[in-house]
Protein backbone atom coordinates (compact mmCIF):
# COMPACT_ATOMS: atom_id res chain seq x y z
CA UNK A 1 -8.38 21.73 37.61
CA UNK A 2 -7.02 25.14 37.90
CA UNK A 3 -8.17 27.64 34.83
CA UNK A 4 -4.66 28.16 33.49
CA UNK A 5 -4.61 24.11 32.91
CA UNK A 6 -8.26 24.34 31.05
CA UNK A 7 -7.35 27.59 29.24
CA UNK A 8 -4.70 25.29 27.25
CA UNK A 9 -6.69 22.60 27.11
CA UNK A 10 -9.30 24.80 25.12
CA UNK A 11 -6.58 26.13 22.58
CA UNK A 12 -5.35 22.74 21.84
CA UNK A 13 -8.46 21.63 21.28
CA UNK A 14 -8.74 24.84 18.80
CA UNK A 15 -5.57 24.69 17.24
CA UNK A 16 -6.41 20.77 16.42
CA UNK A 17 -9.61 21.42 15.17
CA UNK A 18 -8.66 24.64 13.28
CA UNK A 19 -5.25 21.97 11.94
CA UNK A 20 -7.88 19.98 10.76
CA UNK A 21 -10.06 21.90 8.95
CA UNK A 22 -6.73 23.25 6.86
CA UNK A 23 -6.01 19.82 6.07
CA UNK A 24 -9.08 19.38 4.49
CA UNK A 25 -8.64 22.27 2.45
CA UNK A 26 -5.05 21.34 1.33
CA UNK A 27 -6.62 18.09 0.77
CA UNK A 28 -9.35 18.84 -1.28
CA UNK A 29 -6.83 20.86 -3.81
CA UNK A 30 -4.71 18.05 -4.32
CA UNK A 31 -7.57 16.16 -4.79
CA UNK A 32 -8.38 18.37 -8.03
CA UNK A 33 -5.05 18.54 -9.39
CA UNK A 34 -4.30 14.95 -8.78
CA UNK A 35 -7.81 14.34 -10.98
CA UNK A 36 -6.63 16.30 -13.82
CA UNK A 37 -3.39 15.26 -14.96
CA UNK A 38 -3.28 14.24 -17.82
CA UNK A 39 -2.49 10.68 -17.13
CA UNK A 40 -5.96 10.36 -15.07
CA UNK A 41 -7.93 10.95 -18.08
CA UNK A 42 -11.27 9.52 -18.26
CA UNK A 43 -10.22 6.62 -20.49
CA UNK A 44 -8.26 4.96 -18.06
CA UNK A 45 -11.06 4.22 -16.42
CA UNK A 46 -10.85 0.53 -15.26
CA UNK A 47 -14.60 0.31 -16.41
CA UNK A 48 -13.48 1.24 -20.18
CA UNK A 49 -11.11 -1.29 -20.23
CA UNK A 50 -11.11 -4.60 -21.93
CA UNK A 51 -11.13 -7.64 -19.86
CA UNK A 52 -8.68 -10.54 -20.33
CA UNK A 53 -10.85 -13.66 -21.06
CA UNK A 54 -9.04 -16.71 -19.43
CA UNK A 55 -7.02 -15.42 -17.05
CA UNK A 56 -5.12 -17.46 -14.79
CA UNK A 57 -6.36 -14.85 -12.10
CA UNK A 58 -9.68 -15.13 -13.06
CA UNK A 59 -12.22 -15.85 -9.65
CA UNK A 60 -9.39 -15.67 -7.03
CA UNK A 61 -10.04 -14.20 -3.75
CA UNK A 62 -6.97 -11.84 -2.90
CA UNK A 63 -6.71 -9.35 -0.31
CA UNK A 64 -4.88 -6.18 -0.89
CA UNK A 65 -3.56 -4.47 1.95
CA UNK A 66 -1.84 -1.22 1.76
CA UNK A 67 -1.60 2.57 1.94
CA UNK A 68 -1.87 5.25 -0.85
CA UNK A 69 -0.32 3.19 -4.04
CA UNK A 70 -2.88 0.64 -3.05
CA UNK A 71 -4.94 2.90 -2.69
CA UNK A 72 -4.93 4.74 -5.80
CA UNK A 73 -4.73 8.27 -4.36
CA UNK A 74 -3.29 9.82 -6.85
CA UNK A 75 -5.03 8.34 -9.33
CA UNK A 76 -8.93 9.31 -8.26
CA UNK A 77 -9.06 6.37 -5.38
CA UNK A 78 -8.42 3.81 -8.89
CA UNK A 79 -5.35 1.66 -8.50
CA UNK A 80 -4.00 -1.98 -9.63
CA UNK A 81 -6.98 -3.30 -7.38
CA UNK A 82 -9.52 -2.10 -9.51
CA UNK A 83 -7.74 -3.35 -13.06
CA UNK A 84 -7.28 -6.62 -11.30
CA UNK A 85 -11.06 -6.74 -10.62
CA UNK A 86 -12.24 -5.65 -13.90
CA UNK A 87 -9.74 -7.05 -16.12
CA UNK A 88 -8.97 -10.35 -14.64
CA UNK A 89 -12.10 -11.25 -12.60
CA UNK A 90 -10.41 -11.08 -9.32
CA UNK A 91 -12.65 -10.58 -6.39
CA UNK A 92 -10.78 -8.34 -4.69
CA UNK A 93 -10.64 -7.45 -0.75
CA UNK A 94 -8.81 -3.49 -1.12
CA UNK A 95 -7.75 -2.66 2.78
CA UNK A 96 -6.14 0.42 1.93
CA UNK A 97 -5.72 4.07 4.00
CA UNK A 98 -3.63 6.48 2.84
CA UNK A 99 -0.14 7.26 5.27
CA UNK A 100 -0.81 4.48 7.33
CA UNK A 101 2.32 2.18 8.00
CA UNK A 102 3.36 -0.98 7.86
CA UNK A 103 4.88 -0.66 11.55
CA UNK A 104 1.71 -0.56 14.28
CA UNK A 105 0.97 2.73 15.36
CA UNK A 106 -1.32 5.03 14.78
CA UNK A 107 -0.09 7.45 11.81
CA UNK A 108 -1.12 11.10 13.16
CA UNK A 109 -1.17 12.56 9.91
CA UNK A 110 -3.34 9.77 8.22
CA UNK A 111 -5.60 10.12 10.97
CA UNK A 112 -6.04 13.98 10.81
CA UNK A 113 -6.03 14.03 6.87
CA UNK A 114 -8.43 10.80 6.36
CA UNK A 115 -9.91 10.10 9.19
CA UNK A 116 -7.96 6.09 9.60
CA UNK A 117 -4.77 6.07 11.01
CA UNK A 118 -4.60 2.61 11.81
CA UNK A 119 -1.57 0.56 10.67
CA UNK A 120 -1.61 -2.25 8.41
CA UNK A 121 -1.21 -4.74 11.38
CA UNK A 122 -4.18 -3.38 12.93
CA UNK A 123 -6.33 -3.68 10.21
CA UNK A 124 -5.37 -7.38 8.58
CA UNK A 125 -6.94 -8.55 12.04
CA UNK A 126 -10.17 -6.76 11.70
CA UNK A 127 -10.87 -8.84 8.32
CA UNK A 128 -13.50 -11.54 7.94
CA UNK A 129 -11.50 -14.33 9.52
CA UNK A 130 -13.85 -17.35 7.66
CA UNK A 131 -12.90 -15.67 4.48
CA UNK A 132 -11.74 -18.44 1.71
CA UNK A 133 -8.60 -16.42 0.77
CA UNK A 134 -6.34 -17.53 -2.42
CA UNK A 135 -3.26 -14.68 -1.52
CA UNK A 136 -2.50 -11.64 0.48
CA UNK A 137 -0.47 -9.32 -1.53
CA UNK A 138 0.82 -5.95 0.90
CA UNK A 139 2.09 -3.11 0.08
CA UNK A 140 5.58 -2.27 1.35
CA UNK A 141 5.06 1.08 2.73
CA UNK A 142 7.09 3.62 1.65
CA UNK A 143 5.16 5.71 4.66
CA UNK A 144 7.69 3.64 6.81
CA UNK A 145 10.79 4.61 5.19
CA UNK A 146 9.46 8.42 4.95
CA UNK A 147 8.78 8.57 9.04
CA UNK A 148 12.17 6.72 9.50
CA UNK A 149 10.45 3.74 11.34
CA UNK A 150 13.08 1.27 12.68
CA UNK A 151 14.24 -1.14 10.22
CA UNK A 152 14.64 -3.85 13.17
CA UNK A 153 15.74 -7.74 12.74
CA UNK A 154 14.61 -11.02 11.45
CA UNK A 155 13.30 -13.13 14.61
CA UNK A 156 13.94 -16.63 15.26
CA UNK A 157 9.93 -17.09 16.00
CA UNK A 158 7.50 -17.72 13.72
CA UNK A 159 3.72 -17.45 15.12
CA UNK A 160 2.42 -14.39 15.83
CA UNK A 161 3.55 -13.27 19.17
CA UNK A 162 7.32 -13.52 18.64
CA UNK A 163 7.59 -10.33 16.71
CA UNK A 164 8.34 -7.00 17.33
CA UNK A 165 5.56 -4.85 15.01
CA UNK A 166 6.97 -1.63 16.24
CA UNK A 167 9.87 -2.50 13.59
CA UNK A 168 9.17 -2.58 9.78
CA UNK A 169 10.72 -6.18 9.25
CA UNK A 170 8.80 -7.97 13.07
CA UNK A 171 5.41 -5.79 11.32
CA UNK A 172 5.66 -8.01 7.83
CA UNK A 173 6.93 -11.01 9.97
CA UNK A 174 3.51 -10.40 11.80
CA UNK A 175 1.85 -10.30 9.02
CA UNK A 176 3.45 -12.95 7.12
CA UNK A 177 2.54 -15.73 10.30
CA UNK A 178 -1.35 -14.15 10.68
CA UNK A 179 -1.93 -14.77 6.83
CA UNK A 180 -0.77 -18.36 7.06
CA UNK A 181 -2.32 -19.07 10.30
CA UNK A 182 -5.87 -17.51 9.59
CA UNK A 183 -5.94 -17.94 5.78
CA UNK A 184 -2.92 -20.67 5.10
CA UNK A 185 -2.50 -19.03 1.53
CA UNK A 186 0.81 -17.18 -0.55
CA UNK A 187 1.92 -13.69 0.97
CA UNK A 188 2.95 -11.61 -2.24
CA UNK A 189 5.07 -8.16 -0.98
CA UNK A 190 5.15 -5.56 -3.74
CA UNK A 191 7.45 -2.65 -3.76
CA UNK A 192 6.75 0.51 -5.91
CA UNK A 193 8.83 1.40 -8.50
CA UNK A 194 12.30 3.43 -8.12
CA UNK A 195 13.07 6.57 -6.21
CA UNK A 196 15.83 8.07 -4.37
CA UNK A 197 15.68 6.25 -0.61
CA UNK A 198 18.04 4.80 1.16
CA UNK A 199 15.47 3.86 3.81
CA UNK A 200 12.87 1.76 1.17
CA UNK A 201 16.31 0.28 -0.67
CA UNK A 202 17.09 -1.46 2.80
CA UNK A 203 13.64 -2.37 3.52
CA UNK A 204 13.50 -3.64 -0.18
CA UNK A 205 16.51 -6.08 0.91
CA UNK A 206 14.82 -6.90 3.66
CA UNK A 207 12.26 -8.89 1.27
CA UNK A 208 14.53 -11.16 0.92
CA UNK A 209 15.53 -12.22 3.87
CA UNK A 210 11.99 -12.92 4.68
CA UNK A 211 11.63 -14.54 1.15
CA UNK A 212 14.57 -17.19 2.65
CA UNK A 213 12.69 -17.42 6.36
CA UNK A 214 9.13 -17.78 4.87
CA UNK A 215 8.82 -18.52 1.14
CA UNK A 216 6.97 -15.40 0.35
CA UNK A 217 6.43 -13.79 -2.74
CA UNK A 218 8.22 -10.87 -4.02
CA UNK A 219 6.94 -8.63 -7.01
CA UNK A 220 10.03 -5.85 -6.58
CA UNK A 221 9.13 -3.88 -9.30
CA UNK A 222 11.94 -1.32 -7.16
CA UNK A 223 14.89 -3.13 -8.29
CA UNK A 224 14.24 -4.46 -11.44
CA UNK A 225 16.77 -1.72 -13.89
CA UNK A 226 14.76 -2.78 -16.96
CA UNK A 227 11.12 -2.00 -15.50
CA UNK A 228 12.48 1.37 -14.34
CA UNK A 229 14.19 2.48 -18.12
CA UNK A 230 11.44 4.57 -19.37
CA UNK A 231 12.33 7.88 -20.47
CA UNK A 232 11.39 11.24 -19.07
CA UNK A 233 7.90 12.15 -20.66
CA UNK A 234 6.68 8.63 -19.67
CA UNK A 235 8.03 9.20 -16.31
CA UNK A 236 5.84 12.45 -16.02
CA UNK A 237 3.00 10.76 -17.79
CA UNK A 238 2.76 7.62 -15.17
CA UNK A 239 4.14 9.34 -12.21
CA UNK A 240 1.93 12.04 -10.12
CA UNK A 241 4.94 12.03 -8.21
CA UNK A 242 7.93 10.02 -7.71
CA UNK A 243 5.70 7.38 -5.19
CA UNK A 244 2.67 7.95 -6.42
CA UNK A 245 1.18 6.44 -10.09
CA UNK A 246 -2.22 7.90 -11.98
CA UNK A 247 -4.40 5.99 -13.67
CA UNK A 248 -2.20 5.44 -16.61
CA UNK A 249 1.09 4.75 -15.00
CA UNK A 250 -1.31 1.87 -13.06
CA UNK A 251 -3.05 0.42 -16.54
CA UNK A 252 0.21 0.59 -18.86
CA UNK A 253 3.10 0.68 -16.75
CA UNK A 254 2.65 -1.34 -13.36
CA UNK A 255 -0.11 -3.77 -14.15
CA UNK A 256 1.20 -5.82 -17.01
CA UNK A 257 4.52 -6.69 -14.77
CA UNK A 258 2.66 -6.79 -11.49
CA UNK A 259 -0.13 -9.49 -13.82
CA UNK A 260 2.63 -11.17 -15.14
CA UNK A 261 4.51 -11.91 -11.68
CA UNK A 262 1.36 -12.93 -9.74
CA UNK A 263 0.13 -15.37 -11.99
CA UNK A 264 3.46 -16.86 -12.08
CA UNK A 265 3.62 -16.76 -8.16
CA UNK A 266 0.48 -18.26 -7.73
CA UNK A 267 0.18 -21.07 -10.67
């Protein structure tokens, strides 16, 4: 190897590592804004919560897989997951890395920024397969529609190794036939709730279609006008950002709709 060739090899091994460590930094500021707005307040901590007593939800095993919303990272790593657990005695299973995608390949940025960039394909397989699982509810990713991933096709197949998962819509397909051939229980898709994209309004449609192919269900809290009517202040209040709830917008906004849905989904 000639020295020119291991000169560069040494700065890009710099520049990644010096990349990193200014991702870390960025990161950890966020990280302290994003705990004090004022919607992340200490009493919306799931733990200060009331439970519901007798809910329909109430000792179901459910899997959440997902990126940041599921995640809860703007929101001090607390999302729905948490105020399913607490409130309606879910045992939860919370698979979620932030900027991963739905699509299977590795997400550079998640992986330089939090250490997993590993898509949500990849990591549905690495789950306990002898779980006793009563739903799968996933995330669609609006990390997909931000990277432009393909959109792709419905297939004609339906086991696992008829899909394409470098598109969005063969990735859910995938994950749509593993959950019912490992687990044989519902697949719930949630959207988040409205922002400008013409990219997660066509992969929103896209539900559908798979809704007619597979019988899956759909909380689209995205399209629903009447969910979305809140006025400016409560906007700012819920909303770290126009993807992203805090604690608040999770506990009075999206829970009581996404509640309401799943137990009718899965009664």
């Amino acid at each position: 190897m000639g020295k020119w060739i291991r000169r560069i090899i040494v700065i890009i091994v710099v520049l990644a590592v010096v990349l990193e460590g200014v991702l870390q930094i960025y990161v950890g500021i966020e990280r302290k804004k994003r705990a004090e707005a004022p919607g992340n307040a200490e009493k919306y901590d799931a733990a200060n919560l009331e439970k519901n007593s007798g809910s329909a939800l109430e000792g179901k095993t459910i899997i959440f897989l997902g990126s940041s919303v599921t995640e809860g990272a703007a929101a001090e790593g607390q999302s729905f997951v948490e105020l399913f657990e607490h409130q309606d005695g879910v045992q939860a299973v919370k698979e979620a890395k932030s900027g991963t995608t739905l699509v299977d390949s590795i997400s550079i940025p998640a992986l330089l920024t939090f250490g997993n960039g590993k898509s949500y394909v990849s990591r549905i397989k690495k789950l306990d397969e002898e779980m006793d699982v009563d739903c799968v509810v996933c995330q669609l990713s609006t990390n997909d529609a931000t990277m432009g991933k393909e959109l792709g096709e419905v297939s004609e197949a339906e086991s696992q190794e008829g899909f394409d998962t470098s598109t969005v819509t063969g990735a859910m397909e995938y994950i749509i036939a593993y959950v019912k051939e490992t687990w044989d229980c519902p697949v719930v898709f949630y959207t988040g709730s409205y922002y400008e994209s013409d990219e997660y309004a066509s992969m929103v449609e896209r539900l559908y279609d798979l809704q007619e192919k597979w019988g899956i269900g759909i909380i689209d809290l995205y399209s629903d006008k009447e969910f979305n009517a809140i006025d400016e202040d409560a906007y700012g209040f819920y909303m770290y950002d126009e993807i992203h709830p805090t604690k608040a917008g999770y506990e009075e906004w999206w829970m009581p709709e996404m509640e309401k849905q799943l137990e009718e989904i899965l009664k």
